[in-house]
N, C-alpha and C. Protein backbone atom coordinates (compact mmCIF):
# COMPACT_ATOMS: atom_id res chain seq x y z
N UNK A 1 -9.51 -11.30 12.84
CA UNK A 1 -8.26 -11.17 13.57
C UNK A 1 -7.98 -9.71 13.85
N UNK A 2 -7.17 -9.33 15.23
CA UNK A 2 -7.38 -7.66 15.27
C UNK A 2 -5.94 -7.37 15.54
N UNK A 3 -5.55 -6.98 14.40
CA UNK A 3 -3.74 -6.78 14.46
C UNK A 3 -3.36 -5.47 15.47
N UNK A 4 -2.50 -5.72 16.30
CA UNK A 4 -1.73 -4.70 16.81
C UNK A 4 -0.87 -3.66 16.12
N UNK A 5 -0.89 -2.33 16.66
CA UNK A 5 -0.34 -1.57 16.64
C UNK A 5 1.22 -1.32 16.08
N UNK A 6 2.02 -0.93 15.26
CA UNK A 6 3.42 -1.56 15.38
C UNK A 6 4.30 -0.29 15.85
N UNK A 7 5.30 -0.65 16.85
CA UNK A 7 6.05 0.26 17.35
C UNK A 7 6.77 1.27 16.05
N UNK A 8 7.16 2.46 16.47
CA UNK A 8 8.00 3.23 15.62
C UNK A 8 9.02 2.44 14.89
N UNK A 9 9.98 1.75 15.65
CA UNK A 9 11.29 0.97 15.01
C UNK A 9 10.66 0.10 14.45
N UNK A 10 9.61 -0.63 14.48
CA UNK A 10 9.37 -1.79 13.63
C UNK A 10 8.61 -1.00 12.26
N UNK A 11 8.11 0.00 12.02
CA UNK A 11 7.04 0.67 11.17
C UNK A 11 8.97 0.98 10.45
N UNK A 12 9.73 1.27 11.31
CA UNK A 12 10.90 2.28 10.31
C UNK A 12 11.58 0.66 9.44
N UNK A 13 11.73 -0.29 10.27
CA UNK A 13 12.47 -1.73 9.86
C UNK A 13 11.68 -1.97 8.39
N UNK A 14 10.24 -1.95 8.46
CA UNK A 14 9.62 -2.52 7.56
C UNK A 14 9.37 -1.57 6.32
N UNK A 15 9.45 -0.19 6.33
CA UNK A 15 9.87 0.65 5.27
C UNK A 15 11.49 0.10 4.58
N UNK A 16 11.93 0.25 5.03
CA UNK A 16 13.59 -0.22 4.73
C UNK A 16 13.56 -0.82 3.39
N UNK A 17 11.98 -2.13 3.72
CA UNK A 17 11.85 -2.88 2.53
C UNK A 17 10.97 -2.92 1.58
N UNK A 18 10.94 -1.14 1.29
CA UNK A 18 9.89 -0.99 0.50
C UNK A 18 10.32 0.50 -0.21
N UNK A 19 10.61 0.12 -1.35
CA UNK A 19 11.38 1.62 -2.55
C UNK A 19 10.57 2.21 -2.66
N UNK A 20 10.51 3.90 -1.95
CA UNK A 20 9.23 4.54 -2.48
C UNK A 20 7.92 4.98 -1.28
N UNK A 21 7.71 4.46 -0.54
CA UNK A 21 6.73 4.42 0.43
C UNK A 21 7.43 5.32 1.36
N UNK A 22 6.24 6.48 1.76
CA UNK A 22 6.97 7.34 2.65
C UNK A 22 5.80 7.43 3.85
N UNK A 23 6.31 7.64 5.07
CA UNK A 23 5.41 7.75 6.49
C UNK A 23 5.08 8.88 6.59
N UNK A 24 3.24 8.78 6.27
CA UNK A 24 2.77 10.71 7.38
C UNK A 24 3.74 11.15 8.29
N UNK A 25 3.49 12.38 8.81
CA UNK A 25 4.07 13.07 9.73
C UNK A 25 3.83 12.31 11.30
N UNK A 26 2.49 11.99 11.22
CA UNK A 26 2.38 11.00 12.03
C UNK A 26 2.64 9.85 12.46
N UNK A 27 3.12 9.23 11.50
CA UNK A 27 3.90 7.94 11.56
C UNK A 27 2.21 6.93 11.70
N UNK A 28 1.54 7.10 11.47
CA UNK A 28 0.28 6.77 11.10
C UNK A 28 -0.44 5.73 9.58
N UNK A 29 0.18 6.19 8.65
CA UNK A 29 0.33 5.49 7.34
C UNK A 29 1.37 5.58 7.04
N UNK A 30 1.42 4.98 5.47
CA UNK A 30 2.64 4.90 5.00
C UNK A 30 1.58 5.33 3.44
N UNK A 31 2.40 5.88 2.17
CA UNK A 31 1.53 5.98 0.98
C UNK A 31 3.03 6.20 0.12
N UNK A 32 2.07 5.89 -1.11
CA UNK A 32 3.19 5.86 -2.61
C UNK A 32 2.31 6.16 -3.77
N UNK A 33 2.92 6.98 -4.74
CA UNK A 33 2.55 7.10 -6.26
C UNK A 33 2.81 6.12 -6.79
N UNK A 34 1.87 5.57 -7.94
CA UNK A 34 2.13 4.67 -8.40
C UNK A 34 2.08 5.09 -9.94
N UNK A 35 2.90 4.76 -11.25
CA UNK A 35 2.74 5.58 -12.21
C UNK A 35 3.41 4.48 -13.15
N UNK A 36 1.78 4.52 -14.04
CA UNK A 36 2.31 3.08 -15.30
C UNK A 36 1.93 3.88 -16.85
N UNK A 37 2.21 3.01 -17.72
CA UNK A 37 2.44 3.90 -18.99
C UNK A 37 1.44 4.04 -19.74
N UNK A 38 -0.12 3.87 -19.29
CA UNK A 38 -1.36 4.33 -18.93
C UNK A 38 -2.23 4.08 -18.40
N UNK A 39 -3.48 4.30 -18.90
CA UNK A 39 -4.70 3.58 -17.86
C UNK A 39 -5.13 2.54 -17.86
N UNK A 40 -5.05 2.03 -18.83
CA UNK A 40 -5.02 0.08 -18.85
C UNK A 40 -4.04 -0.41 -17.58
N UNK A 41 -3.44 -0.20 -17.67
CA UNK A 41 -1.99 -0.92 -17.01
C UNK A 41 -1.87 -0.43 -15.50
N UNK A 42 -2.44 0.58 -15.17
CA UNK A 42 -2.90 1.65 -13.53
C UNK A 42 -4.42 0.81 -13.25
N UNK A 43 -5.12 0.39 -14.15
CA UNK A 43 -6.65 -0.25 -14.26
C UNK A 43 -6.16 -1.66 -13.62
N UNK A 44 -5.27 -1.89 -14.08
CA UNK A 44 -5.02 -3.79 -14.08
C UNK A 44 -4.34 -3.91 -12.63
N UNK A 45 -3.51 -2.81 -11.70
CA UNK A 45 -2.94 -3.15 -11.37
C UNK A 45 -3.53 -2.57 -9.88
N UNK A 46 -4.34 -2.20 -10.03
CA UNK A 46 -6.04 -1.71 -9.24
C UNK A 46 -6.54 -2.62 -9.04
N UNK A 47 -6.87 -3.20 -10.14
CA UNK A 47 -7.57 -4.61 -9.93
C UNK A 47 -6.82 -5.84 -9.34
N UNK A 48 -5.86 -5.90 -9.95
CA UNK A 48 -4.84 -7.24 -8.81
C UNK A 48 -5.19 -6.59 -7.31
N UNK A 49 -5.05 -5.39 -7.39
CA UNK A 49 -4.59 -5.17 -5.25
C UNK A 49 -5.70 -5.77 -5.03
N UNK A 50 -6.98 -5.03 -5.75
CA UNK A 50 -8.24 -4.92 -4.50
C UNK A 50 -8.39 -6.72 -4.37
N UNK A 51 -8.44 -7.54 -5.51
CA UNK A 51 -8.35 -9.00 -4.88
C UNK A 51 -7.07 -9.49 -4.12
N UNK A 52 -6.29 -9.04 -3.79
CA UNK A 52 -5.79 -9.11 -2.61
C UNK A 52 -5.95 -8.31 -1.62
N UNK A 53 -6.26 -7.03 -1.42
CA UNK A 53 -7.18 -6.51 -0.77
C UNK A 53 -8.46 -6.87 0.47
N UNK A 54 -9.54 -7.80 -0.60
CA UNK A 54 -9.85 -8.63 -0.26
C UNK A 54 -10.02 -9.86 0.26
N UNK A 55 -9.23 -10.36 -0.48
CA UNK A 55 -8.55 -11.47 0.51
C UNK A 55 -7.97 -10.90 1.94
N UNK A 56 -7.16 -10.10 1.75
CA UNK A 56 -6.69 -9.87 3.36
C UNK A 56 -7.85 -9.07 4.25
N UNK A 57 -9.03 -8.46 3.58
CA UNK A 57 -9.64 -7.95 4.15
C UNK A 57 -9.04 -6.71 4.94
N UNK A 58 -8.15 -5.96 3.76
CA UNK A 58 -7.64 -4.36 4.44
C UNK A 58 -7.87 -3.98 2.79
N UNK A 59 -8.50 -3.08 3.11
CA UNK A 59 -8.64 -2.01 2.12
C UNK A 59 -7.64 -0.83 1.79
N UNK A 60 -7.45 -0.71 0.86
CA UNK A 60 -7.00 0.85 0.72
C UNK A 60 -7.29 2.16 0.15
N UNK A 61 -6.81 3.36 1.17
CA UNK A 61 -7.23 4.65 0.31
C UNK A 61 -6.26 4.98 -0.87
N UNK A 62 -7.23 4.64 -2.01
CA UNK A 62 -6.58 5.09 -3.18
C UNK A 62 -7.80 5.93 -3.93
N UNK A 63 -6.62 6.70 -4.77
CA UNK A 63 -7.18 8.04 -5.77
C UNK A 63 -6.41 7.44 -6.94
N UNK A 64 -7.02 7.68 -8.48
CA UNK A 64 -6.70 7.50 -9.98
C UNK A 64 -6.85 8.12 -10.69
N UNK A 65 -5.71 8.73 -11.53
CA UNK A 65 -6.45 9.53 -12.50
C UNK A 65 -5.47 9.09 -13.51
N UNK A 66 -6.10 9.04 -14.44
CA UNK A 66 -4.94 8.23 -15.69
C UNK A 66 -4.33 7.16 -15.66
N UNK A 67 -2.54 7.26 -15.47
CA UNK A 67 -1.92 6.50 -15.50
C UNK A 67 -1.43 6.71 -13.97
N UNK A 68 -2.00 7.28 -12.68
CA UNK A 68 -0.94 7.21 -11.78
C UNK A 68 -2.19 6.94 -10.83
N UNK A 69 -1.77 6.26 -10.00
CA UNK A 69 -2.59 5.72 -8.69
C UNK A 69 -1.95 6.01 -7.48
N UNK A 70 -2.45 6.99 -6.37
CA UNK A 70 -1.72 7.26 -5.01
C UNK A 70 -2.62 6.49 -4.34
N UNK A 71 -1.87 5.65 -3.45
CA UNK A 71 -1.95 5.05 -2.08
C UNK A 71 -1.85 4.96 -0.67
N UNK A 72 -2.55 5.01 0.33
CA UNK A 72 -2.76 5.45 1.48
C UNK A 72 -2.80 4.40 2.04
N UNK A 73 -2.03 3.23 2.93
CA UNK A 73 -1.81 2.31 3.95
C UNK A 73 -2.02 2.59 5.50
N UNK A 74 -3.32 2.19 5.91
CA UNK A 74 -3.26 1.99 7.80
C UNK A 74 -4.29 1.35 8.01
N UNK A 75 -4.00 0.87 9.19
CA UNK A 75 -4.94 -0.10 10.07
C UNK A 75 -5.92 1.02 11.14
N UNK A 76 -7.53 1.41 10.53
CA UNK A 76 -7.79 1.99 11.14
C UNK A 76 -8.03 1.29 12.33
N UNK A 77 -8.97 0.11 12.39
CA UNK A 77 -8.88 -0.52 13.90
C UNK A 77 -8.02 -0.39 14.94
N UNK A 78 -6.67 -0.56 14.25
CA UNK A 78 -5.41 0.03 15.14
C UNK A 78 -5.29 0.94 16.01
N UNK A 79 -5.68 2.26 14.95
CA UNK A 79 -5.45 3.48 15.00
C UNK A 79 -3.44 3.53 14.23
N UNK A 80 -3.05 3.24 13.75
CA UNK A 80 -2.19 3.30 12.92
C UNK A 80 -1.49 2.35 12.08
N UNK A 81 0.00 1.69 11.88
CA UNK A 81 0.55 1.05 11.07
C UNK A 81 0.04 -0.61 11.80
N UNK A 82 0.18 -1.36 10.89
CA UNK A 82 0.43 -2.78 11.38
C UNK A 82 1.22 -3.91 10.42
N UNK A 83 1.49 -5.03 10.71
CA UNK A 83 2.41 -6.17 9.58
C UNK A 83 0.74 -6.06 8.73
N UNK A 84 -0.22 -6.16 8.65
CA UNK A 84 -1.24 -5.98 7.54
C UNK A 84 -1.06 -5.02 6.77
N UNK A 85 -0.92 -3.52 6.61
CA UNK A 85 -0.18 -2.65 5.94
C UNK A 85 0.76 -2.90 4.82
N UNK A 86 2.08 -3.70 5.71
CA UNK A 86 2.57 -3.72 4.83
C UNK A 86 3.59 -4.86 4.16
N UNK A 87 1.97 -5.91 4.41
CA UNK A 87 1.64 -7.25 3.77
C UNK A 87 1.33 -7.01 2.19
N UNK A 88 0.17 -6.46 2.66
CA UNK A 88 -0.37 -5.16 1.60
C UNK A 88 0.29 -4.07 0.84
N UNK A 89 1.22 -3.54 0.91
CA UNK A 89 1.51 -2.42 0.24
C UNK A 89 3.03 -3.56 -0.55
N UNK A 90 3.34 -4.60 0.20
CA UNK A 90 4.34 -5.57 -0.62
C UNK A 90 3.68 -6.26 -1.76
N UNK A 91 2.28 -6.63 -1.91
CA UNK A 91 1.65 -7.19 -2.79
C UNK A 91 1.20 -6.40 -3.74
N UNK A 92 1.27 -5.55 -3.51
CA UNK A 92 0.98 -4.11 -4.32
C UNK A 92 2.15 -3.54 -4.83
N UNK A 93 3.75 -4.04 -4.91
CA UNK A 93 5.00 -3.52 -5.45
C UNK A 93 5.02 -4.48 -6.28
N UNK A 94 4.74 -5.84 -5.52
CA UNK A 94 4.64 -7.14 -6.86
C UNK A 94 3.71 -7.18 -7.94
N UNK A 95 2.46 -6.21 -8.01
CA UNK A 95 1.45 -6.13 -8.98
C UNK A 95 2.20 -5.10 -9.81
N UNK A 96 2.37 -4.19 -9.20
CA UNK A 96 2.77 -3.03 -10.30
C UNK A 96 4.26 -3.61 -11.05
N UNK A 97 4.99 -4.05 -10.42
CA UNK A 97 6.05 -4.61 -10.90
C UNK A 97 6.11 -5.81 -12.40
N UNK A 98 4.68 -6.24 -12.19
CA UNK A 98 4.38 -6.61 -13.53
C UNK A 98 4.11 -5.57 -14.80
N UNK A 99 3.73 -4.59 -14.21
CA UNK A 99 3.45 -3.81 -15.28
C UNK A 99 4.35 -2.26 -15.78
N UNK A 100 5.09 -2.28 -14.86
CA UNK A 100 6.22 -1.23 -15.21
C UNK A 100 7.17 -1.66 -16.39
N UNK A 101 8.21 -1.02 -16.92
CA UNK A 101 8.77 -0.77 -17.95
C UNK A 101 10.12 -0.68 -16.91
């Protein structure tokens, strides 16, 4: 399936519903720190995305070191944001949300 592009107002609507996630300068991605109370729990919650990840078949740019995981959301096919993004970066507030304090 080859998702479209999403206008500025719809990329700003769909942040609204998401604590934390901030837009490049470009309005291009969207990314967030993610920070659990160590590496088990940053490990586990790595592992939930990428099988959803997979399943949706969008990947993400992520970096780990310890307990904190940064995240990088876009549709390169696009060339920027799409509702896959941040299908994705919602399933990824519900993983970590298991494991926060």
């Amino acid at each position: 399936m080859k998702w479209e592009k999403l206008e500025r107002a719809a990329v700003d609507a769909e942040l609204t519903k998401l604590a934390g996630w901030t837009l490049n300068d470009a309005a291009s991605s969207i990314s967030k720190t993610f920070k659990f109370s160590n590496f088990i729990e940053a490990f586990g919650f790595m592992t939930e995305a990428a099988i959803t990840a997979e399943k949706l078949n969008h990947h993400p740019e992520w970096f780990n070191v310890y307990s904190k995981v940064e995240v990088t959301l876009n549709t390169h096919d696009a060339g920027g944001l799409t509702e896959l993004d941040f299908k994705l970066a919602k399933a990824m507030e519900k993983a970590a949300a298991r494991r926060m304090v």
